[in-house]
Protein backbone atom coordinates (compact mmCIF):
# COMPACT_ATOMS: atom_id res chain seq x y z
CA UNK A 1 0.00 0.00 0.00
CA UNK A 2 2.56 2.44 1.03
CA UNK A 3 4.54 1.37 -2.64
CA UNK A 4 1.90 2.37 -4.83
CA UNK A 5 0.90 5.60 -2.51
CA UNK A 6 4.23 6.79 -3.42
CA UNK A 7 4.11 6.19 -7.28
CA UNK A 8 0.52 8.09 -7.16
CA UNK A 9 2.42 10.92 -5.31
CA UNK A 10 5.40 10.87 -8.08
CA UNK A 11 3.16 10.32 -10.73
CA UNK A 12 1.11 13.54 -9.80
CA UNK A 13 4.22 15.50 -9.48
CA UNK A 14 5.31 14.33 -12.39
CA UNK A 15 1.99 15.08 -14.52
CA UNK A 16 2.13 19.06 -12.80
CA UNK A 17 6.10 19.50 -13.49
CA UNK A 18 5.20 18.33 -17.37
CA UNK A 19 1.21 19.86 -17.86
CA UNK A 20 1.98 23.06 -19.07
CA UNK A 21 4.19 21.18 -21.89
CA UNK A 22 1.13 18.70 -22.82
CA UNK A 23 -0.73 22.01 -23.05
CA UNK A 24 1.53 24.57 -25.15
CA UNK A 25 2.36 21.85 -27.69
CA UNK A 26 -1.48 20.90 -28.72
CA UNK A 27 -2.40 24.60 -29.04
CA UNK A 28 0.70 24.90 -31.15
CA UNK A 29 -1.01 22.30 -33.98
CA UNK A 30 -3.72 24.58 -33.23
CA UNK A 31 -6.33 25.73 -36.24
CA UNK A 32 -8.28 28.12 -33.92
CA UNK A 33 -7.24 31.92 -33.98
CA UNK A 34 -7.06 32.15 -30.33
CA UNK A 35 -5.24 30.28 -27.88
CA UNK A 36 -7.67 27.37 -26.99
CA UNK A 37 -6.76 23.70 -25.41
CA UNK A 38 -8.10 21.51 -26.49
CA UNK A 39 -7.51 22.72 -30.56
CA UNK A 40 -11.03 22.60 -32.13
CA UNK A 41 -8.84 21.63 -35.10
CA UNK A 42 -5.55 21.17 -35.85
CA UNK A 43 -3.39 23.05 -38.27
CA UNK A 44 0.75 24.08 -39.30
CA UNK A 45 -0.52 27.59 -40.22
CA UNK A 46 1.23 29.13 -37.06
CA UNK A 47 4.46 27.22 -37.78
CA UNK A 48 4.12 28.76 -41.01
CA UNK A 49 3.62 31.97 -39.92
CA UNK A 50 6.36 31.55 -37.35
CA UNK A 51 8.69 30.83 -40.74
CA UNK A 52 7.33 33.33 -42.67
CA UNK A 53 8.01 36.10 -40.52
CA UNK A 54 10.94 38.32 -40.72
CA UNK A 55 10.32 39.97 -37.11
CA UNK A 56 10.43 36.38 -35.52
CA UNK A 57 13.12 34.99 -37.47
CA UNK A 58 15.30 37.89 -36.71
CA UNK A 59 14.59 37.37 -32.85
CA UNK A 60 15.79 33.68 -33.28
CA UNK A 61 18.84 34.25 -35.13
CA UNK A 62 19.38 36.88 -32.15
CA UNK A 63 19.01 34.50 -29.91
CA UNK A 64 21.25 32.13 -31.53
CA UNK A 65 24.35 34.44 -31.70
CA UNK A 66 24.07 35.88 -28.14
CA UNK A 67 23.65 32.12 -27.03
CA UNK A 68 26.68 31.20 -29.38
CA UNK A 69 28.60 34.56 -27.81
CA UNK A 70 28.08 33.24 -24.49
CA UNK A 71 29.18 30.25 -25.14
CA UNK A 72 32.58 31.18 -26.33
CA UNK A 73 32.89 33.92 -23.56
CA UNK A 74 31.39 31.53 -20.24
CA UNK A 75 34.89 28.92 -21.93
CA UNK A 76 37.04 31.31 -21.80
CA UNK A 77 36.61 32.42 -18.04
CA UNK A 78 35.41 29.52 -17.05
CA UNK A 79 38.24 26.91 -18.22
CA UNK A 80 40.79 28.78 -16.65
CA UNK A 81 39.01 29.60 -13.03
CA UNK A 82 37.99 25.84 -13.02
CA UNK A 83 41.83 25.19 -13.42
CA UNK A 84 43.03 27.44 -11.02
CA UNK A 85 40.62 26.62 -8.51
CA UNK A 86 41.25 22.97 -8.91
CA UNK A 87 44.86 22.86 -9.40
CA UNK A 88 46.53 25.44 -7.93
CA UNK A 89 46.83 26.16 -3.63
CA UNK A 90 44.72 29.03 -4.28
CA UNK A 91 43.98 31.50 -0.77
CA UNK A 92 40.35 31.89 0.09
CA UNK A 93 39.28 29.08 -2.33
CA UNK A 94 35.78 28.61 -0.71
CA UNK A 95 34.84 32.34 -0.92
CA UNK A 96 35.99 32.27 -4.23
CA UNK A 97 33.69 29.57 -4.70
CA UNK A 98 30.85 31.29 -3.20
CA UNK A 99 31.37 34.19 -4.88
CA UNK A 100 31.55 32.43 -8.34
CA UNK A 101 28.41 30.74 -7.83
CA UNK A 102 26.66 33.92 -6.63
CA UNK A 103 24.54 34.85 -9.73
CA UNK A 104 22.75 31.06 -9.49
CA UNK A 105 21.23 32.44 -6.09
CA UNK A 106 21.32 36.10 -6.77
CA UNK A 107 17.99 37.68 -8.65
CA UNK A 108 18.47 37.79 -12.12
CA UNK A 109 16.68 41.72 -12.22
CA UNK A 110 19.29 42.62 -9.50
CA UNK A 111 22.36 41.29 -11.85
CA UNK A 112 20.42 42.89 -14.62
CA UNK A 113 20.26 46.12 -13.38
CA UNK A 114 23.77 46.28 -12.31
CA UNK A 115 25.16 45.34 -15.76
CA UNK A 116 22.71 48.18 -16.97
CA UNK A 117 24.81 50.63 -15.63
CA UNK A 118 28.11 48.43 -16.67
CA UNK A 119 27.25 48.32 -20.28
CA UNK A 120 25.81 51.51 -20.59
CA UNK A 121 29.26 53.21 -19.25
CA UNK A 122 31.24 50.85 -21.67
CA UNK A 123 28.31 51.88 -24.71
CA UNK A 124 27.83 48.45 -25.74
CA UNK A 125 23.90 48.28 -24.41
CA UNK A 126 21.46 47.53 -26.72
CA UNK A 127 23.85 45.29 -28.54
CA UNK A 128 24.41 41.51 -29.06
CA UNK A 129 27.87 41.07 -27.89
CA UNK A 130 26.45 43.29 -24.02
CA UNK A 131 23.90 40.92 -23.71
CA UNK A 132 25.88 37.96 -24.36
CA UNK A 133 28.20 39.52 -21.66
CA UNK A 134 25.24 39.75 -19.04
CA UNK A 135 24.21 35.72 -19.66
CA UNK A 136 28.13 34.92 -19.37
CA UNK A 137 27.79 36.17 -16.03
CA UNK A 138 24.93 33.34 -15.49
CA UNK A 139 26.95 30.48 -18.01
CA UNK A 140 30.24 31.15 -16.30
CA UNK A 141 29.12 29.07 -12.81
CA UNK A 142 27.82 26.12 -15.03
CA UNK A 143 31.57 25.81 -16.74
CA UNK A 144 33.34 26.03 -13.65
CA UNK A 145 31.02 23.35 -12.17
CA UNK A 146 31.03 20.55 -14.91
CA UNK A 147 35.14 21.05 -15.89
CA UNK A 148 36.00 21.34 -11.97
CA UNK A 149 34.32 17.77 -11.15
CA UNK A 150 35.73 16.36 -14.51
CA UNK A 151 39.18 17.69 -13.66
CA UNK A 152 39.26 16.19 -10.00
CA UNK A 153 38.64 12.71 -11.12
CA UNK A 154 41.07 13.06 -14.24
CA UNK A 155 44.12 11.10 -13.34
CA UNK A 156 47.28 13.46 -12.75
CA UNK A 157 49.37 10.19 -13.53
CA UNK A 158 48.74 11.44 -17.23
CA UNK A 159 50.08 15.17 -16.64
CA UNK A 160 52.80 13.86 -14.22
CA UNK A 161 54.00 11.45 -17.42
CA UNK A 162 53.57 14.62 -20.22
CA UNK A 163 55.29 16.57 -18.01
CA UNK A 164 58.29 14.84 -17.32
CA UNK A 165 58.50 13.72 -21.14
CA UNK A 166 59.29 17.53 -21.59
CA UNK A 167 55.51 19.37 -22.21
CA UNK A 168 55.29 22.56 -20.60
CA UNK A 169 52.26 23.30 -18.40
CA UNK A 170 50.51 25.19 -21.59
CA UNK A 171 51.08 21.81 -23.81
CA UNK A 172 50.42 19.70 -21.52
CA UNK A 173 46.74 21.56 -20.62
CA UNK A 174 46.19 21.99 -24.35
CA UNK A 175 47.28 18.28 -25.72
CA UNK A 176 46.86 16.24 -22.73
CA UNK A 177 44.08 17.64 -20.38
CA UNK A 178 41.73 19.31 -22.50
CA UNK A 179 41.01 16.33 -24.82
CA UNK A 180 39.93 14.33 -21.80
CA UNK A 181 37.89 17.34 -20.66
CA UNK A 182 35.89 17.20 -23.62
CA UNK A 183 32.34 15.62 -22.38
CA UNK A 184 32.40 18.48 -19.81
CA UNK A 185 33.25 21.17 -22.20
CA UNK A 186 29.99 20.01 -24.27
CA UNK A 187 28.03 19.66 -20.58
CA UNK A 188 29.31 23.02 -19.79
CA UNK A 189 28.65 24.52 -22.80
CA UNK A 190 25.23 23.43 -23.32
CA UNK A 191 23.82 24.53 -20.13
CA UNK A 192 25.92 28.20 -20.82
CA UNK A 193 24.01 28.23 -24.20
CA UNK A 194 20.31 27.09 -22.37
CA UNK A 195 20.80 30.03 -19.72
CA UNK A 196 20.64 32.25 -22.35
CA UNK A 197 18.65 30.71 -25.02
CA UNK A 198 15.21 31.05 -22.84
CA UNK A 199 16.46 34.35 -20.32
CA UNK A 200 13.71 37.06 -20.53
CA UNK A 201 14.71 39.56 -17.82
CA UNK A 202 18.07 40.76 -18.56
CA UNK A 203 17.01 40.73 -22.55
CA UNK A 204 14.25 42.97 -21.24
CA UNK A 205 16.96 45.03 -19.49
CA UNK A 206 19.83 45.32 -21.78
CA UNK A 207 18.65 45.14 -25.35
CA UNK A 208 16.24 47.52 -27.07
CA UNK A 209 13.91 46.71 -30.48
CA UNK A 210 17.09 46.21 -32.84
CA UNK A 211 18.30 43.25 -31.19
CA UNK A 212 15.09 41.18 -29.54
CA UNK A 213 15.69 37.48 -28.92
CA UNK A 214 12.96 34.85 -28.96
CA UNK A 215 12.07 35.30 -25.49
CA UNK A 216 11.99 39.43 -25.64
CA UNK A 217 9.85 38.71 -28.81
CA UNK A 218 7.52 36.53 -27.02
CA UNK A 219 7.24 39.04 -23.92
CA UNK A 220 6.11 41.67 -26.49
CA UNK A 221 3.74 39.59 -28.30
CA UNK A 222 2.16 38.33 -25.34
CA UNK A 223 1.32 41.80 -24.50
CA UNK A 224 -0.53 42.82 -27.65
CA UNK A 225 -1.36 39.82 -29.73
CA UNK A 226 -1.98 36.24 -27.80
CA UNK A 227 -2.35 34.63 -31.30
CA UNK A 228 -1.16 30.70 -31.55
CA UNK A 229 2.48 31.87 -32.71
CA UNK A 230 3.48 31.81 -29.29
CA UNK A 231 2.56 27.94 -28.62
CA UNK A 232 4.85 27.73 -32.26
CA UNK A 233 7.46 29.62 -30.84
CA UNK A 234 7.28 27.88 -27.38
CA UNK A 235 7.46 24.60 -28.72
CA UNK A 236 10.27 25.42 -31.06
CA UNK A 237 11.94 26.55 -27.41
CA UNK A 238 11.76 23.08 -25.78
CA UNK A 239 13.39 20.89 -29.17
CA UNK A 240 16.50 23.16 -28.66
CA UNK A 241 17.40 21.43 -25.11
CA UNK A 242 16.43 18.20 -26.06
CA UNK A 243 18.28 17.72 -29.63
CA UNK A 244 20.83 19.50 -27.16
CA UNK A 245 20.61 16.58 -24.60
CA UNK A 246 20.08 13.99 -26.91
CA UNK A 247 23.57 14.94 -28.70
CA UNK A 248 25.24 15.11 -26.01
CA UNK A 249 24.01 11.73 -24.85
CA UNK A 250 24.91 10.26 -28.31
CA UNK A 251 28.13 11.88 -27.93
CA UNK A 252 28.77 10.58 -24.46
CA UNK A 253 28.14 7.18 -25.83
CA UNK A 254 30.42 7.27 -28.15
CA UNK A 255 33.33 8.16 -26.71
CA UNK A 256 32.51 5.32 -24.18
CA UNK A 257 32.68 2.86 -26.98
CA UNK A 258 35.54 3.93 -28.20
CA UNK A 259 37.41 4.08 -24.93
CA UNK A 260 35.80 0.67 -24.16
CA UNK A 261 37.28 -0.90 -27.51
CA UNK A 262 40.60 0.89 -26.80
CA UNK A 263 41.01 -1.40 -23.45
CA UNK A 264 40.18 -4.29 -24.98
CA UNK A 265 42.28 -3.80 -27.98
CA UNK A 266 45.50 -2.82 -25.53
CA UNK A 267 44.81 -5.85 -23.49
């Protein structure tokens, strides 16, 4: 009795974590002008009008080079502090820490308004590359986090032996570490690149109508026209983390294979 009590109470968490999923994605494939569930009828046509307009495409493509930007800016602080932190005596290491991690538990509006005044000073507001600045702030923790736990169970052994065959500490991070690093450069990565493909608030902070992403887009349209497009859009939103997950799954796998067929093949 107590066994199956517990599976209802999962299976009802469950059910309200994923409802408003099962509900955005039928109203997407709606034919009804309005936002309805359940669809009367069922239809592409806002699909089609997501892909026929210029105004929405031009938010996504927004959206993809910002998330790209941070990408590429949350590796290159966050590579080296992981390092650092990990591998060197460092003073003060848990505040440092803490401090790194800050903008998880900060508010995002706080961080948002701060970076206001930041990027105003340095006249890069309203711009792609000062909003992909702000979400580095929120991709950098995520880096440090996956390459710090995959660089304390990396086995120095391997350094030790580069080292001592002549590498210096630069070739021996680029040719030796790095390459083992690499599932938790994609894990890193991809959660840098989810932070900002769905953040609203700082997008509503530090960009104006020339550079909208999806979500900014979204916020707008919510506000004057509630037509299907958003379910679209919304929908379009979700496949992004889970081809993301799903490739980096595949990718996982595969590099277990292989380094399961190179032990057999040196034993």
């Amino acid at each position: 009795m107590t066994k199956v009590l517990f599976r209802v109470v999962v299976s009802l968490i469950l059910l309200f974590l994923i409802m408003p999923t099962f509900i955005v994605i039928p109203i997407s494939f709606s034919a009804n002008a309005y936002m309805r569930f359940p669809p009367d009828a069922f239809s592409l046509q806002w699909y089609k009008a997501f892909f026929t307009s210029i105004e929405w495409l031009r938010a996504a493509w927004a959206s993809f080079r910002v998330g790209a930007l941070t990408v590429v800016f949350s590796l290159l602080l966050g590579v080296p502090a992981a390092w650092v932190l990990v591998r060197q005596n460092v003073p003060g290491r848990k505040v440092i820490n803490a401090l790194i991690m800050w903008p998880l538990a900060a508010p995002v509006i706080v961080l948002a308004l701060g970076l206001y005044g930041i990027l105003l000073s340095l006249g890069i507001l309203n711009t792609v590359f000062g909003l992909a600045a702000g979400h580095t702030v929120l991709g950098v923790p995520f880096v440090i986090i996956t390459f710090s736990a995959s660089l304390r169970g990396l086995d120095r052994s391997v350094e030790e032996a580069a080292r001592n065959l002549g590498a210096s500490k630069l070739q021996t991070f680029f040719l030796v570490v790095l390459p083992q690093m690499k599932p938790a450069l994609l894990t890193g990565s991809l959660f840098a690149f989810l932070t900002s493909w769905d953040e609203l608030v700082m997008a509503l902070f530090l960009t104006g109508t020339d550079s909208k992403t999806l979500p900014r887009q979204m916020w707008s349209t919510l506000q004057f026209d509630r037509d299907p497009t958003l379910a679209a859009v919304s929908t379009l939103l979700l496949l992004v983390p889970i081809l993301g997950f799903a490739i980096a799954w595949l990718w996982k796998s595969r590099l277990t294979r292989k380094t399961a067929v190179s032990s057999v093949t040196e034993v």
